[in-house]
N, C-alpha and C. Protein backbone atom coordinates (compact mmCIF):
# COMPACT_ATOMS: atom_id res chain seq x y z
N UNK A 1 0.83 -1.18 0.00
CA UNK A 1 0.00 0.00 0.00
C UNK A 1 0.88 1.25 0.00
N UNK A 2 0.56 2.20 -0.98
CA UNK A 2 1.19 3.47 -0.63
C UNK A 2 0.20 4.47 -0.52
N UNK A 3 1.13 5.48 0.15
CA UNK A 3 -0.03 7.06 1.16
C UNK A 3 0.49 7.80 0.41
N UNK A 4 -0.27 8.55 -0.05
CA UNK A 4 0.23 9.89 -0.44
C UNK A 4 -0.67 11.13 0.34
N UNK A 5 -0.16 11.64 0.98
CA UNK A 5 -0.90 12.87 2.41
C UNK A 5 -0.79 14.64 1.29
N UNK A 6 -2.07 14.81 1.69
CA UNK A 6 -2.09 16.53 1.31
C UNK A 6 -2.58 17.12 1.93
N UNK A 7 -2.72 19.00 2.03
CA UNK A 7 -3.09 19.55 2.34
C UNK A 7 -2.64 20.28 3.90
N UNK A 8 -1.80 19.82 4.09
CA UNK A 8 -1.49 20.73 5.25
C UNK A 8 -0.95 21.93 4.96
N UNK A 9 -0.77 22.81 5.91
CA UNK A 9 -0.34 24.16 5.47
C UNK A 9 -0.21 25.10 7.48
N UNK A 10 -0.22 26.49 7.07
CA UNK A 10 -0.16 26.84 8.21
C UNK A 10 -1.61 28.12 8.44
N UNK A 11 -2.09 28.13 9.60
CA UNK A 11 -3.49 28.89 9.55
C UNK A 11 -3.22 29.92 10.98
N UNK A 12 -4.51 30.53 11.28
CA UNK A 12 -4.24 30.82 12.63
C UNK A 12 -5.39 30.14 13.67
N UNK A 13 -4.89 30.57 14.77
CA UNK A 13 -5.90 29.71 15.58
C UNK A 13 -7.25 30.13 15.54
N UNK A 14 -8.17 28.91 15.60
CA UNK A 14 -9.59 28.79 15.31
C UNK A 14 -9.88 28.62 13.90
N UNK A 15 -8.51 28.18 13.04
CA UNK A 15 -8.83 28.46 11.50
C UNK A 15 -9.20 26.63 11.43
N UNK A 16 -9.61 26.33 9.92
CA UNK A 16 -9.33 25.22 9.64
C UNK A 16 -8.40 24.37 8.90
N UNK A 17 -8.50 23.26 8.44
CA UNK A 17 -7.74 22.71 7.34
C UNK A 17 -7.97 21.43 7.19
N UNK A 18 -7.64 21.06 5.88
CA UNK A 18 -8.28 19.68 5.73
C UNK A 18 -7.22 19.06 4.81
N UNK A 19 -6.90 17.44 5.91
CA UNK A 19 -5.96 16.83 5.43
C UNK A 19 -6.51 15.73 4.49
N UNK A 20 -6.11 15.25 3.23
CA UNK A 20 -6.20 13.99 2.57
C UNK A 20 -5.50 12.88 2.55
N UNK A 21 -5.40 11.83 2.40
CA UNK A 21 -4.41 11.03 2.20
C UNK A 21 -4.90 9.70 1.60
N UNK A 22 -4.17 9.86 0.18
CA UNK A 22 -5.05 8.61 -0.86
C UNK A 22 -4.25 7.17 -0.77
N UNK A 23 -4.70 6.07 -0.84
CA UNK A 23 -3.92 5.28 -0.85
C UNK A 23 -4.33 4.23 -2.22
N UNK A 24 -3.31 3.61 -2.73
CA UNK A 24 -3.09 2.55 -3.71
C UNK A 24 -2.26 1.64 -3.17
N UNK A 25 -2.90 0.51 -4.52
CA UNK A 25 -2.05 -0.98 -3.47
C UNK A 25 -3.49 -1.73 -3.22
N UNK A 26 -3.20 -2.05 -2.40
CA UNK A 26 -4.17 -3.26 -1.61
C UNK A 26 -5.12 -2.41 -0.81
N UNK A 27 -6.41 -3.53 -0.48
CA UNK A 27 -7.50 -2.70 0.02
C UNK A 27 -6.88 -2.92 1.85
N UNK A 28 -7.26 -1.49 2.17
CA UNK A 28 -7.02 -0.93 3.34
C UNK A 28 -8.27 -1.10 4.20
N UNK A 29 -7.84 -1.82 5.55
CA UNK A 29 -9.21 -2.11 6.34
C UNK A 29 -9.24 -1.19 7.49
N UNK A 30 -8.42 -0.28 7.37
CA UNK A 30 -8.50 0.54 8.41
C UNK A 30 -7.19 1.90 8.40
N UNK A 31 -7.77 3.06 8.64
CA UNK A 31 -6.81 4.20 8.81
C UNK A 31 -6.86 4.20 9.67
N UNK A 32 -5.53 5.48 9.97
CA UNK A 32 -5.59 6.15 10.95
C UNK A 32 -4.59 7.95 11.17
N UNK A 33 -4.79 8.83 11.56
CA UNK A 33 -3.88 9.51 11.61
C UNK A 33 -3.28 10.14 12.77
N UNK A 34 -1.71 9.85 12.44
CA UNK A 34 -0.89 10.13 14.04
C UNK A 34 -0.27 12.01 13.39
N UNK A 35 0.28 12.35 14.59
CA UNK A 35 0.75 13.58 14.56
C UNK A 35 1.86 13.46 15.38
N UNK A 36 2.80 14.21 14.85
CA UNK A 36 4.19 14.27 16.16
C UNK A 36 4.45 15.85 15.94
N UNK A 37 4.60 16.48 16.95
CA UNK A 37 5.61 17.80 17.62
C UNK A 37 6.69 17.79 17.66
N UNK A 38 7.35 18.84 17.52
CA UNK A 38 8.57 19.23 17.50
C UNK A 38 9.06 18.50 19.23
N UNK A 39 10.18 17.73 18.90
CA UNK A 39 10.78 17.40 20.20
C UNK A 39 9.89 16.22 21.24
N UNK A 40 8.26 15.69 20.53
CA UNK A 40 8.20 15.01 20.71
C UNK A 40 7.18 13.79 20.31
N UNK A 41 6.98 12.77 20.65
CA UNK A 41 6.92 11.24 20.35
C UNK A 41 5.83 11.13 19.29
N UNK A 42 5.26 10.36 18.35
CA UNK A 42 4.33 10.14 17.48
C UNK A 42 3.07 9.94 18.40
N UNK A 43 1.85 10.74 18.25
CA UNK A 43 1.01 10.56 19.09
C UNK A 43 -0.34 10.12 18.14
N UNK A 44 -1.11 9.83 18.35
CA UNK A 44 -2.62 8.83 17.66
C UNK A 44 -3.22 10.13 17.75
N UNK A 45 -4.06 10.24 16.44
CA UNK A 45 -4.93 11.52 16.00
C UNK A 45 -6.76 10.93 15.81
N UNK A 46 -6.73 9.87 15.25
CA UNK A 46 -7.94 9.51 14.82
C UNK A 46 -7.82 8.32 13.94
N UNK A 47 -9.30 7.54 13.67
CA UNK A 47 -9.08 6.63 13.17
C UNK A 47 -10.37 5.97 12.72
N UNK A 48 -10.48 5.45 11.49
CA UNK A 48 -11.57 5.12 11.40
C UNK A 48 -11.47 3.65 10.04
N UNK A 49 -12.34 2.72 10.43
CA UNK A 49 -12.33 1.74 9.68
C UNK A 49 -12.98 1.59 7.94
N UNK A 50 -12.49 0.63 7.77
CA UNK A 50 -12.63 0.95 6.17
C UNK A 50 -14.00 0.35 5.74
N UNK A 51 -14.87 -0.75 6.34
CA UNK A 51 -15.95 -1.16 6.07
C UNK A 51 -16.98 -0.74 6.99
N UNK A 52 -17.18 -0.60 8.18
CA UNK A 52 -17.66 -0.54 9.34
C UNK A 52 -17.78 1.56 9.22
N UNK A 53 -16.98 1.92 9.33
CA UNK A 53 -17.13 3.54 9.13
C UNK A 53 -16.86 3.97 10.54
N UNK A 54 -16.18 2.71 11.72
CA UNK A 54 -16.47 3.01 12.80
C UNK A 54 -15.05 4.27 13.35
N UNK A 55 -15.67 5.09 13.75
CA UNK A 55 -14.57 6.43 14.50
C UNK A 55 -14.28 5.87 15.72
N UNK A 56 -12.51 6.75 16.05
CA UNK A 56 -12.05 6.72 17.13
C UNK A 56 -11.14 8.25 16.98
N UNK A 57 -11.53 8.57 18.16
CA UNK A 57 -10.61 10.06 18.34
C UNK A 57 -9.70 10.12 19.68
N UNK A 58 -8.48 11.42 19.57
CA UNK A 58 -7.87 11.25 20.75
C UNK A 58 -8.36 12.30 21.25
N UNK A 59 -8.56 12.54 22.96
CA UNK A 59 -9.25 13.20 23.43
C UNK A 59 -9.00 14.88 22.94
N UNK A 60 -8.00 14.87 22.71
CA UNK A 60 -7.88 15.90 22.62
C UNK A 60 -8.34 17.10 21.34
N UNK A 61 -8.45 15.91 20.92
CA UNK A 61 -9.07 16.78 19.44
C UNK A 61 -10.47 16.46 19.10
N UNK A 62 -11.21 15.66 19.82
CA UNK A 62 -12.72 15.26 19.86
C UNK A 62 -13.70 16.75 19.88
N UNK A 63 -14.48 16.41 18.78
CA UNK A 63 -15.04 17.63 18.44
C UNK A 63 -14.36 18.62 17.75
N UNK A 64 -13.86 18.43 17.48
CA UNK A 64 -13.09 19.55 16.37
C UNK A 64 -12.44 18.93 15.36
N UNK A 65 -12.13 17.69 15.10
CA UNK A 65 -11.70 17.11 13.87
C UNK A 65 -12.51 16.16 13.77
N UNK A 66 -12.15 15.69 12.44
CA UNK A 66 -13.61 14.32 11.99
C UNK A 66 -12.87 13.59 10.82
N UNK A 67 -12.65 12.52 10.85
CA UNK A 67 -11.98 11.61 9.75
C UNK A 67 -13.05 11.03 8.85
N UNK A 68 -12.76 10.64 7.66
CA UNK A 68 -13.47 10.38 6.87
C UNK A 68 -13.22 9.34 5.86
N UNK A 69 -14.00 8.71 5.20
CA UNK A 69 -13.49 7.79 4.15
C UNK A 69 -14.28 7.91 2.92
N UNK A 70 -13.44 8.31 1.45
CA UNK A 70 -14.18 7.87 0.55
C UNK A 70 -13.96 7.14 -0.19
N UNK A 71 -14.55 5.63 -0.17
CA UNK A 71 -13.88 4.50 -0.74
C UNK A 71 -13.79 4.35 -2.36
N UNK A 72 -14.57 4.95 -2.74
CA UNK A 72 -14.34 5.07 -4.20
C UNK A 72 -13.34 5.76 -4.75
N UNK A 73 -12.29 6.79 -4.19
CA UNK A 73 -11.51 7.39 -4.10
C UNK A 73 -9.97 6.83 -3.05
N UNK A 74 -10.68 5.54 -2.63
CA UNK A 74 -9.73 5.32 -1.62
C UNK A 74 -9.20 6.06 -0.69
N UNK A 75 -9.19 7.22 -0.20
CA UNK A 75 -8.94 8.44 0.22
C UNK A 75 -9.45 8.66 1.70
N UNK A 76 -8.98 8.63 2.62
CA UNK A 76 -9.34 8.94 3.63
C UNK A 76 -8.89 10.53 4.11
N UNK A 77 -10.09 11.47 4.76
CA UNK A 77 -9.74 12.90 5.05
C UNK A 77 -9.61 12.78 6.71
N UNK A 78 -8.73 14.43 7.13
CA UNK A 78 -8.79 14.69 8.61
C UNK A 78 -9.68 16.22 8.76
N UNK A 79 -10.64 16.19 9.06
CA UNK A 79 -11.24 17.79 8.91
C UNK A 79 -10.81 18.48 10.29
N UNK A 80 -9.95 19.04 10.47
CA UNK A 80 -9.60 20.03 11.47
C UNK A 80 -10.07 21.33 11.65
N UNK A 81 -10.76 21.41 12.37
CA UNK A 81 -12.07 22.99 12.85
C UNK A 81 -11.08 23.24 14.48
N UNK A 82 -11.42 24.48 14.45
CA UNK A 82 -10.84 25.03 15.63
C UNK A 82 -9.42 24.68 16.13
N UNK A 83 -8.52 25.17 15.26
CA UNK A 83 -6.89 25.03 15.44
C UNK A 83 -6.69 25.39 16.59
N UNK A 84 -5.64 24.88 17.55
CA UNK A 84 -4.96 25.74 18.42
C UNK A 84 -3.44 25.01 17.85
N UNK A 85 -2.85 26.32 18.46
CA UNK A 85 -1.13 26.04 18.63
C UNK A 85 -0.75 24.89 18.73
N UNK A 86 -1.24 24.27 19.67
CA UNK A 86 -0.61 23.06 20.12
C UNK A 86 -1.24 21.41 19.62
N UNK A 87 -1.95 22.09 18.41
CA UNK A 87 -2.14 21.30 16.72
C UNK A 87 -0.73 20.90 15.73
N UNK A 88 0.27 21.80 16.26
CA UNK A 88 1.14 22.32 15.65
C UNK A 88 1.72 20.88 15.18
N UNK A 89 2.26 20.44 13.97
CA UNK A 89 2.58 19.21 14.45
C UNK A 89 2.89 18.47 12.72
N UNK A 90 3.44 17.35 12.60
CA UNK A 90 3.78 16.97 11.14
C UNK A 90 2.26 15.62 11.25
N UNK A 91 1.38 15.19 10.23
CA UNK A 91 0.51 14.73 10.45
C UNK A 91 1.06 13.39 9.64
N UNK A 92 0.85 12.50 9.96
CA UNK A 92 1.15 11.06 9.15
C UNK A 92 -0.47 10.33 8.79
N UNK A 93 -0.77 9.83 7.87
CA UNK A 93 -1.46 8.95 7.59
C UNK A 93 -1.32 7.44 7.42
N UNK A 94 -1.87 6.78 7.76
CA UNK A 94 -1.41 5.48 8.16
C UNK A 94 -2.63 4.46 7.70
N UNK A 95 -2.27 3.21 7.22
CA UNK A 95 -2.94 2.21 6.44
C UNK A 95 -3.01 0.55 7.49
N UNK A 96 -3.66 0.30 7.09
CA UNK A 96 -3.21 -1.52 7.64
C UNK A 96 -4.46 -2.35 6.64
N UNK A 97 -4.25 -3.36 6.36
CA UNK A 97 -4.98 -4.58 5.75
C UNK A 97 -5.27 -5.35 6.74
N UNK A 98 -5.37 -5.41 7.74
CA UNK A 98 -5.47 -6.47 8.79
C UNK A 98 -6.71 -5.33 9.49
N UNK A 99 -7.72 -5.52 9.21
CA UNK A 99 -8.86 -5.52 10.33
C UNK A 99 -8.85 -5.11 12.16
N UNK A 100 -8.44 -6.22 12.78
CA UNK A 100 -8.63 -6.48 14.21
C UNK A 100 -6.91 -5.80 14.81
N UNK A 101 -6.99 -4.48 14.53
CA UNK A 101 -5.06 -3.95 14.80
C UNK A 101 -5.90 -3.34 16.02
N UNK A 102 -5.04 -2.67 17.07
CA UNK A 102 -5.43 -1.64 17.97
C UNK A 102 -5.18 -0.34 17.47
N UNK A 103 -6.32 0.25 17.17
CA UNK A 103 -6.71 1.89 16.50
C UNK A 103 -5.47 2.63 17.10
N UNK A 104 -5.07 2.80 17.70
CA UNK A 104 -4.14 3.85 18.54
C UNK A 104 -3.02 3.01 19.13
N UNK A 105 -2.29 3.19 18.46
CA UNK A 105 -0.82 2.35 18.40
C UNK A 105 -0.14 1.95 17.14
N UNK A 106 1.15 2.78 17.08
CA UNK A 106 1.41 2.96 15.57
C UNK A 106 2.23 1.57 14.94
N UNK A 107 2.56 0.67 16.09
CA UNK A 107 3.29 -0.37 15.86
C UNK A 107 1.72 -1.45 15.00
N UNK A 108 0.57 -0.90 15.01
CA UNK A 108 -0.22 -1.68 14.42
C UNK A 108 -0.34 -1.51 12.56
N UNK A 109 -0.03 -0.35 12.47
CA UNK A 109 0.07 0.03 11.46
C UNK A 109 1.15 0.17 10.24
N UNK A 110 1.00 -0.89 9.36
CA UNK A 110 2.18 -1.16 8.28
C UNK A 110 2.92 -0.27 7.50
N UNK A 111 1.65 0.65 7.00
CA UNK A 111 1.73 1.58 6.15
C UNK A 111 1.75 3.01 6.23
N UNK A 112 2.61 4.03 5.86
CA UNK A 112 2.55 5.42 6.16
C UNK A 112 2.66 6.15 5.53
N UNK A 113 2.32 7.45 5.47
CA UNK A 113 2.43 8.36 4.51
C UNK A 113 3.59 9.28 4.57
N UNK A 114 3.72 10.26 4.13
CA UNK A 114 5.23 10.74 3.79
C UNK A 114 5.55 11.90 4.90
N UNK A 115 3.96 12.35 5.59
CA UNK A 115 4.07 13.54 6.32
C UNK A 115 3.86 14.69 5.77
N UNK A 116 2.86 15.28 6.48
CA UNK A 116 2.42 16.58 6.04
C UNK A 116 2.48 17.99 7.21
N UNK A 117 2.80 18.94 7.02
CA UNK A 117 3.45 20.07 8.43
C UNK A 117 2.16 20.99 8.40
N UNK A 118 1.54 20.73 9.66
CA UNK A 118 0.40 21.54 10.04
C UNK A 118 0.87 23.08 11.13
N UNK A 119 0.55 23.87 11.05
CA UNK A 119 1.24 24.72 11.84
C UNK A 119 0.29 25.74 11.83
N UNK A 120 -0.15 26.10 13.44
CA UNK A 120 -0.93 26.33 13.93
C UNK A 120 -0.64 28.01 14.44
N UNK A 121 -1.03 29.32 14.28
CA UNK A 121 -0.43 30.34 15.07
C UNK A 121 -0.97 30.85 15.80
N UNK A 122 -0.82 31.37 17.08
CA UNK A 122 -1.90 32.23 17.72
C UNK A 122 -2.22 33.80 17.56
C-alpha cells in the first residue's frame, strides 16, 4: 500500500484545514492519523475503519476534527475545525490490511504516509 498525504499548510488559531491522504495498493481495512511535535513522540490523531465507518478520536481533538473515508476514491480525510497552537505538528497517515489492529498504536500500522506540516499560530 502506498499514502500519499495533502493539504497541510499553516493557519491561525480557530482556523481550519483539511488533510487527505489517498492510498493505492491493496484494500485498506483501516486508517488512521498520528501527529508528532517538535521534540516530541508520534502521538494517535484519529481513526476510522474501512468497512464498518467506525470512528475513534484522541481526546484531545474530539469535536473539532472528523476523519473520513471515501472508498471510491480510496482516500481517507482529517477535517480540522478550531486550530490551536498546540495542533502544531507533522501529520502522518497510516494504512493496515489487517482488520482487528489496535486503533491507537502505531506499531499496528504497516503503512505510512510521507508527512504533512500543520502549523498552527496564535
Amino acid at each position: 500500500v502506498q499514502l500519499q498525504a495533502s493539504g497541510g499548510g499553516s493557519v491561525q488559531a480557530g482556523g481550519s484545514l483539511k488533510l487527505s491522504c489517498e492510498a493505492s495498493g491493496r484494500t485498506v481495512s483501516k486508517y488512521a492519523w498520528f501527529r508528532q511535535a517538535p521534540e516530541k513522540g508520534r502521538e494517535f490523531v484519529a481513526a476510522i475503519t474501512s468497512r464498518l465507518t467506525t470512528t475513534h478520536y484522541a481526546d484531545s481533538v474530539k469535536g473539532r476534527f472528523t476523519i473520513s473515508r471515501d472508498s471510491a476514491k480510496n482516500t481517507v480525510h482529517l477535517q480540522m475545525n478550531s486550530l490551536k497552537p498546540e495542533d502544531t505538528a507533522i501529520y502522518y497517515c497510516a494504512a493496515s490490511t489487517i482488520a482487528h489492529i489496535i486503533y491507537n498504536r502505531e506499531d499496528g500500522f504497516r503503512y505510512w504516509g510521507q508527512g504533512t506540516q500543520v502549523t498552527v499560530s496564535s
